[in-house]
Protein backbone atom coordinates (compact mmCIF):
# COMPACT_ATOMS: atom_id res chain seq x y z
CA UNK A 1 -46.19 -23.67 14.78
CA UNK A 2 -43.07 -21.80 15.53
CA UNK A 3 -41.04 -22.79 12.68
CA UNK A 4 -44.21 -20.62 9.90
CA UNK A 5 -43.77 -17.45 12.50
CA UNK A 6 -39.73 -18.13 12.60
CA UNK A 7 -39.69 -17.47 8.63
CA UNK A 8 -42.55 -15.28 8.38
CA UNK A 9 -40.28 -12.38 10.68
CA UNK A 10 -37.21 -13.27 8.24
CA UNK A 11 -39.17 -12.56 5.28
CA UNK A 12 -40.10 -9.36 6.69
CA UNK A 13 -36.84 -7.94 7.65
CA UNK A 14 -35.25 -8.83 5.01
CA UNK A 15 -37.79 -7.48 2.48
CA UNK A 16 -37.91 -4.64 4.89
CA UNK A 17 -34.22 -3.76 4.36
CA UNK A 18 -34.32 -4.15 0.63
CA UNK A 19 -36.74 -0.52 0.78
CA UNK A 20 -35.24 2.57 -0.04
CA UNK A 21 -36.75 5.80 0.89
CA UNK A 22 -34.27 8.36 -1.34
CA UNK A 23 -32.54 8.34 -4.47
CA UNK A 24 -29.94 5.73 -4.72
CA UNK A 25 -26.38 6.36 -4.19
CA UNK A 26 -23.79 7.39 -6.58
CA UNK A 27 -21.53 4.34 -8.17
CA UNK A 28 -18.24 3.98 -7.28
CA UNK A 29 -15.53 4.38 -9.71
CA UNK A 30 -13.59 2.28 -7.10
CA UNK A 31 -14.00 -1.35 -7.74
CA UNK A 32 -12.21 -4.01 -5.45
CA UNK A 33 -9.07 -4.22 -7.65
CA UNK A 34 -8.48 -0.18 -7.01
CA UNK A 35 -9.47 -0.91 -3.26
CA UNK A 36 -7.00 -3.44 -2.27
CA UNK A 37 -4.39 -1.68 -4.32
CA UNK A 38 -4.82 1.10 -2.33
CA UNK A 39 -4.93 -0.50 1.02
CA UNK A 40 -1.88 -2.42 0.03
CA UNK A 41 0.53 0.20 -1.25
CA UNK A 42 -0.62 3.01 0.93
CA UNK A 43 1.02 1.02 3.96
CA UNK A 44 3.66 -0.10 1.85
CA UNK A 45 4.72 3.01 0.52
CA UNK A 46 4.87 4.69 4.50
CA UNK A 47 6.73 1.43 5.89
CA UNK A 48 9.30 2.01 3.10
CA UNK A 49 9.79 5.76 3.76
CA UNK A 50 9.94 5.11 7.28
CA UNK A 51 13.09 2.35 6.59
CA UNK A 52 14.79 5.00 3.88
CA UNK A 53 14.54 7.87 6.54
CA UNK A 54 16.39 5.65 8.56
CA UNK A 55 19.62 5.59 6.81
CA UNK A 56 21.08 8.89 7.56
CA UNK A 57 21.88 7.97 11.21
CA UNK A 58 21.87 4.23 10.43
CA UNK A 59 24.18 3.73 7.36
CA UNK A 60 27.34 2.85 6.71
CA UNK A 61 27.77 3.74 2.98
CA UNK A 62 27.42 6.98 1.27
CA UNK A 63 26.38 4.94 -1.96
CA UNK A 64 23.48 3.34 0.49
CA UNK A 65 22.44 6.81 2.37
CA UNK A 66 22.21 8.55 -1.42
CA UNK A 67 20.34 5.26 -3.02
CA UNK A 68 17.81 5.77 0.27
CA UNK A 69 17.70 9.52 -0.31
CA UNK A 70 16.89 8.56 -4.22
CA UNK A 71 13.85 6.44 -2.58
CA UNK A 72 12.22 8.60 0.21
CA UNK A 73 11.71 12.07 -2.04
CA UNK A 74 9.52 10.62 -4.82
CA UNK A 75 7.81 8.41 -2.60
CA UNK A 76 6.89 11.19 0.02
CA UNK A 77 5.31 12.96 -2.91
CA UNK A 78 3.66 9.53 -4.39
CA UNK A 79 2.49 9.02 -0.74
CA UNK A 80 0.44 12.00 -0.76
CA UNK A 81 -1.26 11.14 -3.77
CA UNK A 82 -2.05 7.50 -2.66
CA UNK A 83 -3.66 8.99 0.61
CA UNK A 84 -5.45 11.49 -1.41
CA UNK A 85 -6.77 8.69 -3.50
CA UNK A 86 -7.56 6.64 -0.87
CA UNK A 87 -9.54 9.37 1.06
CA UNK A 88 -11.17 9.81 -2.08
CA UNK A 89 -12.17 6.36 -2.52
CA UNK A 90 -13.75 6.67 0.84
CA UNK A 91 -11.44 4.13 2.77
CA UNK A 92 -10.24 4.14 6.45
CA UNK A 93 -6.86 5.24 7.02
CA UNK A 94 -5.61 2.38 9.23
CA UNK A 95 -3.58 -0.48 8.14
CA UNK A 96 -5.49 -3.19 7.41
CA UNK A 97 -2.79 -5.51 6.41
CA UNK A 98 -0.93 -4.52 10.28
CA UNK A 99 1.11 -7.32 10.74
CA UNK A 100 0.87 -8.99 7.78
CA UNK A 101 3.93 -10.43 6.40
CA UNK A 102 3.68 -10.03 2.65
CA UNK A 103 5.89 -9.89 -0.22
CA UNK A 104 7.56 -6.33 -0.72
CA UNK A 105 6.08 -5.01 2.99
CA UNK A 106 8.66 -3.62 5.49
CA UNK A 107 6.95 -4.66 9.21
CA UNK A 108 6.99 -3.19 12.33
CA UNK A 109 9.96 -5.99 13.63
CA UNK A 110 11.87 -4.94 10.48
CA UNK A 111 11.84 -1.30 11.58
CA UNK A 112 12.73 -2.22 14.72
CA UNK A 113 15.63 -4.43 13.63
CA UNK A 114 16.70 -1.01 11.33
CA UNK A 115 16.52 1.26 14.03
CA UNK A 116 18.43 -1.12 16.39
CA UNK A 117 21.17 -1.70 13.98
CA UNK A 118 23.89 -0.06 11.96
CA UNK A 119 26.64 0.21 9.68
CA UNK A 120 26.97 -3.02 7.27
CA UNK A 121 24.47 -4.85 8.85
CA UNK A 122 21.96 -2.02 8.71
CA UNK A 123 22.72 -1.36 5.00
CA UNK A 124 22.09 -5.04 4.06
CA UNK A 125 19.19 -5.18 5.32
CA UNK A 126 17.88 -1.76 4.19
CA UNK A 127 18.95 -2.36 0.54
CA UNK A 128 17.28 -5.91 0.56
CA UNK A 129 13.92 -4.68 1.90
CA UNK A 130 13.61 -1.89 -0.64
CA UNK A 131 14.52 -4.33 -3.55
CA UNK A 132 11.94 -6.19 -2.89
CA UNK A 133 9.54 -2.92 -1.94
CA UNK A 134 10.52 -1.75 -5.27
CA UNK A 135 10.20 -5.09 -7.25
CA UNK A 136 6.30 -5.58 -5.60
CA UNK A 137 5.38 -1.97 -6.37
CA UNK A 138 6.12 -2.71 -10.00
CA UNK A 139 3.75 -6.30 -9.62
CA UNK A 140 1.25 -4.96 -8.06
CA UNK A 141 0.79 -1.76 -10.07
CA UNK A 142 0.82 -3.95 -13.40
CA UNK A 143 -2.61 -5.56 -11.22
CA UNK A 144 -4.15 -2.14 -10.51
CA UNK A 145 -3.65 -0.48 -14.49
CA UNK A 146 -4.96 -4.30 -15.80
CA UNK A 147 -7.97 -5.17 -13.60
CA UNK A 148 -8.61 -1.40 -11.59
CA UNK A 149 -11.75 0.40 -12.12
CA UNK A 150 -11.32 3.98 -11.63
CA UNK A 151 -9.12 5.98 -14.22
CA UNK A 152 -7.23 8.29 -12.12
CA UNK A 153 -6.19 5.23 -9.75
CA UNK A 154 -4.65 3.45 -13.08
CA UNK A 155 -2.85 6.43 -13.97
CA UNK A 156 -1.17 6.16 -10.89
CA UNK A 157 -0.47 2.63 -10.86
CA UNK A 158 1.52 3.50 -13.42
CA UNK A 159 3.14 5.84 -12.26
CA UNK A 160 4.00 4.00 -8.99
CA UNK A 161 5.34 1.05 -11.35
CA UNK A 162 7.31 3.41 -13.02
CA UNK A 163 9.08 4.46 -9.52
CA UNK A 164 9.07 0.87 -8.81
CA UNK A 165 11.52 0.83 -11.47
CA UNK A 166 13.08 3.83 -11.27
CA UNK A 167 14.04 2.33 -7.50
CA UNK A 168 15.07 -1.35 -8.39
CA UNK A 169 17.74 0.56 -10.64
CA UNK A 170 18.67 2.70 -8.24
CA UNK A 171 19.30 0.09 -5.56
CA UNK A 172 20.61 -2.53 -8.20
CA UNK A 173 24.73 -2.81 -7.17
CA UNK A 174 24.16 -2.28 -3.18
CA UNK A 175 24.44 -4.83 -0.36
């Protein structure tokens, strides 16, 4: 006798949640490509800066400190535009990938390790995590311009990619 009231109260909420009682929301341009592009490259893109701002106290080499210079201007004005886009898409600011080890992704352990170290050492490591910061923008904006949803957020895949680039050529030769 339970089990026909159990189902009966289901039914109910759940065709009671299906109602709407205004008109029905906008669609996104955002689809789930543009989404996890943005919550991917938005942290990426900060994590990198952060390293690059590290290397006028921290390196050894002129050719490293000007290669890091050559990476932290564009993407301090690419950064703004990714958080623009994001807040436009309507996502959270926080990290949702924190502590994630991915490819391309400088952590929190290897900022520590950055800001802990210097001279040779420091510019090793620096160069080799924005190679492959650089070499994952370029993947992952080929991902957002091929599958991504929303127009604007292509365009700047592509323009990320293009930095992407732009960087890998500019680091090729150091460390």
């Amino acid at each position: 006798m339970r089990r026909p009231l159990l189902g009966a109260a289901v039914v109910a909420l759940i065709m009671g949640g299906c109602a709407t009682t205004g008109p029905a929301p906008a669609a996104s341009p955002f689809n789930p490509t543009d989404v996890a592009w943005l919550q991917l490259v938005v942290p990426m893109t900060e994590n990198a800066l952060a390293a690059a701002r590290l290397a006028p106290s921290h390196a050894a080499g002129p050719a490293v400190r000007a290669a890091a210079d050559s990476v932290a201007a564009p993407s301090e004005r690419l950064l703004t535009r990714l958080t623009a886009t994001r807040d436009r898409a309507g996502l959270p600011a926080a990290d949702v990938h924190s502590g994630h080890r991915m490819p391309g992704m400088v952590t929190a352990a290897d900022l520590v390790a950055l800001r802990t170290g210097s001279g040779p050492e420091f510019d090793r490591r620096l160069v080799a995590l924005l190679r492959a910061h650089a070499a994952q923008l370029v993947v992952l904006a080929k991902g957002e311009q091929t599958s991504g949803g929303d127009a604007d957020t292509r365009e700047l895949a592509g323009e990320v990619g293009a930095e992407g680039t732009r960087q890998e050529k500019a680091l090729a030769g150091l460390g």
